[in-house]
Structures are given as C-alpha cells and as structure tokens.
Protein backbone atom coordinates (compact mmCIF):
# COMPACT_ATOMS: atom_id res chain seq x y z
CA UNK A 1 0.00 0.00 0.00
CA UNK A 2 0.91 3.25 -0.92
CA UNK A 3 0.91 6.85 0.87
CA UNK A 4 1.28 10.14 0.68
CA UNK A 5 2.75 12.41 2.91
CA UNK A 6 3.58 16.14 2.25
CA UNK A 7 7.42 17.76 1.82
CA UNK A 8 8.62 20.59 3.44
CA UNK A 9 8.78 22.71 0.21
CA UNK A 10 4.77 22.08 -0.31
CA UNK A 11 5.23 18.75 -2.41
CA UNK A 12 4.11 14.85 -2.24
CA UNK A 13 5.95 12.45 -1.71
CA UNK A 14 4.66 8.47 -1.83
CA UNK A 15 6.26 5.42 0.51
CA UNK A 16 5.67 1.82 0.42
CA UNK A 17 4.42 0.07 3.17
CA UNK A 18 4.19 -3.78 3.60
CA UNK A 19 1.86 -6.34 5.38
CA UNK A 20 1.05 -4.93 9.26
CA UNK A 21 3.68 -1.68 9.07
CA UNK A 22 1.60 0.34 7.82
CA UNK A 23 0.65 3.20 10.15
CA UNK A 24 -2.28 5.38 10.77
CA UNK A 25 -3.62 6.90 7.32
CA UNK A 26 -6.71 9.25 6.24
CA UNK A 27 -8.26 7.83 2.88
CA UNK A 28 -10.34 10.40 0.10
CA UNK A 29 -13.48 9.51 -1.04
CA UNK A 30 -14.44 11.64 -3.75
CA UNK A 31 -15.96 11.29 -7.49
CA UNK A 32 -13.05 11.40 -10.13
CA UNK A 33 -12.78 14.54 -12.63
CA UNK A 34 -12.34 14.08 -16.03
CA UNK A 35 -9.19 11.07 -16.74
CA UNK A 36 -6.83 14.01 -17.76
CA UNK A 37 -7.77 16.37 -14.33
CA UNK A 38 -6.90 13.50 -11.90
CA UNK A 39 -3.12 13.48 -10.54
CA UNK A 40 -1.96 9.87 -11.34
CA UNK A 41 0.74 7.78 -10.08
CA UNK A 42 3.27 8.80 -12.94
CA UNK A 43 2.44 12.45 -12.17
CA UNK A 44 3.65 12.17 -8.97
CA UNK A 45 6.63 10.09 -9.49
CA UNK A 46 7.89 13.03 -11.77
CA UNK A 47 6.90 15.84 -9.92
CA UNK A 48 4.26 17.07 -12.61
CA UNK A 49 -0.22 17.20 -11.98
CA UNK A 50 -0.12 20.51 -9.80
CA UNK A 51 -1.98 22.01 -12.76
CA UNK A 52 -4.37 19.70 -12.60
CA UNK A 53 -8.25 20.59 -11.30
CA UNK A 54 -7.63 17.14 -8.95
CA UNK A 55 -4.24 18.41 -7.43
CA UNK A 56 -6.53 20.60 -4.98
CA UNK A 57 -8.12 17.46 -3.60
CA UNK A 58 -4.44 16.28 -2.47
CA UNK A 59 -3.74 19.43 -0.96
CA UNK A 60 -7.47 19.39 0.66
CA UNK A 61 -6.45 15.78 2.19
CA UNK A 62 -2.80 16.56 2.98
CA UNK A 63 -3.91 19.74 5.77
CA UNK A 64 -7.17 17.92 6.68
CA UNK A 65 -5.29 15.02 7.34
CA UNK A 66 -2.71 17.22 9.19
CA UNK A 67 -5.48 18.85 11.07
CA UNK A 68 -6.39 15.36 12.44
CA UNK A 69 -2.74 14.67 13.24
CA UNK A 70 -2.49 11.87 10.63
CA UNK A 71 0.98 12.13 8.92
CA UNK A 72 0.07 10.17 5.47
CA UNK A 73 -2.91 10.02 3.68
CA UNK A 74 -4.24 8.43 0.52
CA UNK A 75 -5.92 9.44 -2.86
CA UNK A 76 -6.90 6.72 -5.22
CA UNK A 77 -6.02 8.46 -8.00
CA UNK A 78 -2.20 8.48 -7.80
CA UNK A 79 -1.89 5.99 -5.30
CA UNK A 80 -1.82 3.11 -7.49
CA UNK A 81 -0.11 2.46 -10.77
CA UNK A 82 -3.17 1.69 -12.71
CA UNK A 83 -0.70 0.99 -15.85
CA UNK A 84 0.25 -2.33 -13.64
CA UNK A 85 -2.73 -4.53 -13.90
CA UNK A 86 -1.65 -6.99 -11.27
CA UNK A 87 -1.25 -4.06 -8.47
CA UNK A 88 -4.63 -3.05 -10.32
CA UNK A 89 -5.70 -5.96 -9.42
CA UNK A 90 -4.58 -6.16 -5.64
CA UNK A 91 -5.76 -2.97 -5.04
CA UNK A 92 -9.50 -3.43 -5.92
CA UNK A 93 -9.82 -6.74 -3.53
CA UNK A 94 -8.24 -4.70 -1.22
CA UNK A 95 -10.33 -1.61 -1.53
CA UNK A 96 -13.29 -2.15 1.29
CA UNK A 97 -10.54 -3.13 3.50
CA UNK A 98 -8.61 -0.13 3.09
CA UNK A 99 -11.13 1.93 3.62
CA UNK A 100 -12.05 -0.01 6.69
CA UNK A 101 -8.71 0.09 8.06
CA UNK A 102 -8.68 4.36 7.63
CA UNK A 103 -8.35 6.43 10.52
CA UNK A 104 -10.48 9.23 8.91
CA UNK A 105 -12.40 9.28 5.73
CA UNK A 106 -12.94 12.21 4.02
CA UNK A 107 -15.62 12.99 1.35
CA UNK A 108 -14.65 15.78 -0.71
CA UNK A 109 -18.06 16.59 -2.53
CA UNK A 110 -16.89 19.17 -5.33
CA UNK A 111 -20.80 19.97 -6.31
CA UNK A 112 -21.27 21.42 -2.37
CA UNK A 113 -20.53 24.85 -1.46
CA UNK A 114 -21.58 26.09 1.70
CA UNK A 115 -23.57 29.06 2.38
CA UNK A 116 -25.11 31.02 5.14
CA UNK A 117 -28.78 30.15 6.76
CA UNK A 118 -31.63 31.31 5.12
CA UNK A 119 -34.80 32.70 6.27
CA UNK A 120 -35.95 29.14 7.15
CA UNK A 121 -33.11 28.52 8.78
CA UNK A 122 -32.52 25.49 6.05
CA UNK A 123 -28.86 25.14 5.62
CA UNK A 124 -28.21 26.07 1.79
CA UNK A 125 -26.35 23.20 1.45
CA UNK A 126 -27.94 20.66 2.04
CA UNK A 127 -30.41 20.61 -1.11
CA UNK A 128 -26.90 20.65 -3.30
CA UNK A 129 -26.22 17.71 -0.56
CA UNK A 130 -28.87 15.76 -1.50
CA UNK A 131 -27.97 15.84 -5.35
CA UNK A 132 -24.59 15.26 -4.86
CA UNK A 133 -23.01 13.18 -7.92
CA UNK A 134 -20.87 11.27 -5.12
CA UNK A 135 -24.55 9.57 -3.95
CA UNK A 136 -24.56 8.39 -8.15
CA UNK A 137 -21.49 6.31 -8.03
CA UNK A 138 -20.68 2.90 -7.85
CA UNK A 139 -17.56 3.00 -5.90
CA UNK A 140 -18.57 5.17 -3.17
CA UNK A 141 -20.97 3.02 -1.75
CA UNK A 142 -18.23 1.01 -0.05
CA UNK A 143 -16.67 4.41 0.93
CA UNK A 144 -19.49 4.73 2.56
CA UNK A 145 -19.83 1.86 4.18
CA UNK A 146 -16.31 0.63 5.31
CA UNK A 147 -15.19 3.21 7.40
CA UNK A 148 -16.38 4.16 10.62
CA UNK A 149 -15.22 7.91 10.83
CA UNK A 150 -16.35 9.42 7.36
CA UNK A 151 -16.26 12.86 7.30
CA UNK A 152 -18.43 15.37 4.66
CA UNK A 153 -16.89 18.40 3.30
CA UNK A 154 -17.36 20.82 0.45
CA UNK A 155 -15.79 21.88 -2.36
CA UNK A 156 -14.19 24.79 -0.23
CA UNK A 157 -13.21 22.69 2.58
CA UNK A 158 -15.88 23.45 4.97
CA UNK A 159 -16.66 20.03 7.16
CA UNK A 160 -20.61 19.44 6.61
CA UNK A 161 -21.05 16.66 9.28
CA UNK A 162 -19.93 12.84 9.37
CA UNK A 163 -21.72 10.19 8.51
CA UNK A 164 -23.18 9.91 12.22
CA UNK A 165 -24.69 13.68 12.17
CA UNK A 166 -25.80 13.06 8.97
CA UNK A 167 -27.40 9.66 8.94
CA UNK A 168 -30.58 10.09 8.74
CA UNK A 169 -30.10 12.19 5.44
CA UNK A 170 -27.84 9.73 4.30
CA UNK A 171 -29.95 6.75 4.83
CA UNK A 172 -33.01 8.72 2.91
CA UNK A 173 -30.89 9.89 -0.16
CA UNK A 174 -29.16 6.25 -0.53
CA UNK A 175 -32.37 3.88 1.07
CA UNK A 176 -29.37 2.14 2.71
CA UNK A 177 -30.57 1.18 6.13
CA UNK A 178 -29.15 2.81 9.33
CA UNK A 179 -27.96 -0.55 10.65
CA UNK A 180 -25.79 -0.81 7.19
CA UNK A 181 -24.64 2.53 7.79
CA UNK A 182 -23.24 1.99 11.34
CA UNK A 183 -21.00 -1.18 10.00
CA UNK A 184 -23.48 -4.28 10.61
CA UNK A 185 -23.42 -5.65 7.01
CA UNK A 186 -23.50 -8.91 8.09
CA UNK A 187 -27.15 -8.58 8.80
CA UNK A 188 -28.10 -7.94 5.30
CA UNK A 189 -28.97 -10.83 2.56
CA UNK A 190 -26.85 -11.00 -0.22
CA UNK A 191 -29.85 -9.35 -2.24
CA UNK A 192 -29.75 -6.44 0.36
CA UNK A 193 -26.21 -5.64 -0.63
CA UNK A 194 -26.74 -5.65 -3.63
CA UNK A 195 -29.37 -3.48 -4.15
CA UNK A 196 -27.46 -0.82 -1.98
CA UNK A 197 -25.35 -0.12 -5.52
CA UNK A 198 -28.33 -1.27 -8.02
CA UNK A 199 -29.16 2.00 -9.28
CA UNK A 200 -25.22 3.39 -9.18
CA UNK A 201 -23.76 4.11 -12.19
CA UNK A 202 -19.39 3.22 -13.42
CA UNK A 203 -17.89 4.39 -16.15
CA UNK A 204 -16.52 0.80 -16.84
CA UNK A 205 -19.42 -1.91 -16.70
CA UNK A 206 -17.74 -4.01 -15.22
CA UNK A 207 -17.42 -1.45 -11.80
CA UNK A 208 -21.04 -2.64 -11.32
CA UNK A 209 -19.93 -5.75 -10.23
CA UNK A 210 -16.35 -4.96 -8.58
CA UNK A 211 -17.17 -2.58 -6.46
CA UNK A 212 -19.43 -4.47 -4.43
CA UNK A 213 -16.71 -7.12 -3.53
CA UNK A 214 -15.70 -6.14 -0.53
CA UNK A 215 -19.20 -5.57 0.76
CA UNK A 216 -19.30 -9.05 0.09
CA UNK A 217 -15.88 -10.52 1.19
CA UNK A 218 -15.21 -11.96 -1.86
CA UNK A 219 -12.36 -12.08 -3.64
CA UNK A 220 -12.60 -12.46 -7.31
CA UNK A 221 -9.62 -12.23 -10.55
CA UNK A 222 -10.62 -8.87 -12.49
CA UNK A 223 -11.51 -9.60 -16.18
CA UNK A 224 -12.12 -6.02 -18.03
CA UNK A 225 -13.83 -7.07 -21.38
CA UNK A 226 -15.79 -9.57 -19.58
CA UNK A 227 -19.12 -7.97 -19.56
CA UNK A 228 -21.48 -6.76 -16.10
CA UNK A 229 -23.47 -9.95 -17.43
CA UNK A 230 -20.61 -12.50 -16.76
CA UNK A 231 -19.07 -10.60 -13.85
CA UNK A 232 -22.66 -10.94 -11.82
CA UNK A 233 -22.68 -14.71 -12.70
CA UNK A 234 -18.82 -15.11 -10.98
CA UNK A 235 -19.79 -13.42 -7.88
CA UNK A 236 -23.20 -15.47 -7.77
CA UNK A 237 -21.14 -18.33 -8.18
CA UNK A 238 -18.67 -17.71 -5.36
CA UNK A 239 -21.44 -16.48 -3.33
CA UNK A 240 -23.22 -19.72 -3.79
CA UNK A 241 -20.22 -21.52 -2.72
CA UNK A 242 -19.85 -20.08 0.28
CA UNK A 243 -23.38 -20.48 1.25
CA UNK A 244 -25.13 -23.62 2.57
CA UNK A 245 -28.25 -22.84 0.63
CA UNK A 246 -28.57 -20.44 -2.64
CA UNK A 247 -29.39 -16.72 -2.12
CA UNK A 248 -31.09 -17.09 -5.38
CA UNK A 249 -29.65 -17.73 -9.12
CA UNK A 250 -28.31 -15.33 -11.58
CA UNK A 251 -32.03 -13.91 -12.53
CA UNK A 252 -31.86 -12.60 -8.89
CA UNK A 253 -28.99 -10.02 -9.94
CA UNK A 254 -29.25 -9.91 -13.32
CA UNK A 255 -31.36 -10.13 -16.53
CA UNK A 256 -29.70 -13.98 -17.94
C-alpha cells in the first residue's frame, strides 16, 4: 500500500508500506474529474499534476489530514499504478478493506458549497447535498460503508457533518438502512447488498460488479472485457459456494 505524505517545500511524496507496518492513514473519497484532471501515479513520481483541477483534492487531504494529526494520507487516484494490472488488481480486492482500516475518511463533494442560513433557517447546502453526484457512483458506496469515521466536506473545505450527524439524510438519499450505515453488514442478505449499488452508475461496466466485492468478502480475478453480465454470474457463483443454501440464481442479480 501506498501513501502520501507532504514535503517541506509544499510537495508529495509516496512510501511503500508492507503487510502490518503500515501506520495510521486518512483515505479520500471523492468522485473522479475528467481522466486528464486527476493526478496519477506517474504524475507524482515526476513531480508534474499541480496544474491539474484534482491536485486541490491532495492538498485538501494533505492539511485535513494534518489537522487530524495523521501524517500520510491516501488518494486513489495516484496511489496506485493503474498501468500495472496486477497491483490493479490487488488494489480493488483490497479496496473495502482499506477503507475499513482508515483512521479518517474524508468525502470531498466538489458539487457542495456552503452558504449562510436562510430565512428558514434550512442550511443552503444541504439541497446541493442531497444531489450530490458522489450519492450516483458505484464506488462510493463502499466508501461509505467501510469506514467508521467518514467525514463530509465541500468543495471549499468546509466540514458538513460525518456520517453519524448526517445519517438520517444519508440513509433517505441512498435507502441504505441505518444498521448498514453503522458497519453491521453482516445482517443484510446478499440481495440487500446488492441493491445498496443497483441503481449506481461506473464508467466501466464491469465497476457494477467490482465494487461491491468487498461488501461481500469476496475475492474475485478482475476480467475487463468480460461484460457486467458475466461478472454478476462469478460473484453469484462464489457467493453460492460459500453459502449452505442459494441466495437465489443469476435472474436474482441480473437479466440472464
């Protein structure tokens, strides 16, 4: 695993940890700008991306994470060499896990500005809250869901809440139910889970299906080019395995 940490001179800088020495971390949860906006891996390794709209995120994550007395932190974006499929790879399964593992989680929503109280004492954000593109995404969900400190902010780095202020909004904008919120997934059928991402949208179709493996505890080879189709039918499969009787065959998830 991978993170960041910031340089005297205002810079990032990325170490390697290994296995259990891997120390106290904030993680970003945030919905990706265009491919050529996001810092990547390669930026960072040399020292280019701080003209990109996503380099504000990093420096967003490096003083919150500061702020919270957490040394290194971690971005998706340039934390992983996507151009290696087998770290790819690793770092998927190991998503939920990573975000479980998180001292603090930050949502960065960049369609959320804050404003002052109006004359019904509403708090302007929170319509812009409701419709927030990070609630449309397929990857977020576990974001949501795996960490127990997840903190809300806006695009100018004013904290909204955390997921516990703001459940009950949270649980009406996502129908994910409270108990799900506060980390008991285990008490949810497979069909449950599922449903928490059914309506989510990824710009690869096969995200549908991968993003929802660690809410699962599954562990599964990623095969881009496969299809959503055949990606449902592995997890099914594996699901089935694990299970004493079936939660249901492949017309439960998908359309065969």
């Amino acid at each position: 695993m991978r993170l960041l940490s910031s340089d005297a001179d205002g810079s990032f800088s990325l170490t390697r940890f290994e296995g259990n020495n891997i120390p106290s971390y904030a993680i970003l949860s945030h919905v990706w700008e265009a491919n050529d906006q996001e810092v990547t891996y390669q930026d960072l390794d040399n020292h280019l991306g701080s003209s990109k709209t996503g380099y504000r995120k990093i420096q967003f994550c490096s003083k919150q994470a500061e702020r919270d007395g957490l040394r290194y932190f971690w971005v998706d974006s340039c934390c992983i060499d996507k151009s290696n499929s087998t770290e790819l790879q690793t770092a998927i399964n190991s998503m939920f896990r990573w975000y479980k593992n998180a001292a603090k989680c930050y949502v960065y929503l960049f369609d959320v500005s804050t404003g002052k109280r109006s004359r019904s004492s509403d708090l302007l954000w929170e319509t812009a809250f409701r419709r927030s593109k990070w609630f449309t995404r397929g990857w977020t969900v576990q974001e949501l869901l795996a960490p127990r400190s997840v903190d809300f902010f806006s695009r100018d780095g004013k904290q909204l809440g955390n997921k516990d202020s703001l459940e009950q909004q949270i649980h009406e904008i996502t129908g994910i139910a409270v108990e799900a919120l506060r980390g008991n997934l285990s008490h949810f059928s497979n069909d449950e889970r599922r449903m928490w991402a059914a309506k989510r949208e990824t710009t690869v179709e096969e995200d549908q299906v991968y993003c929802l493996l660690g809410i699962f505890d599954v562990y599964l080879p990623l095969i881009y080019g496969e299809g959503r189709n055949h990606a449902f039918r592995r997890l099914q499969d594996d699901l089935d395995k694990r299970s004493s009787h079936t939660q249901g065959d492949c017309t439960t998830w998908i359309s065969c």
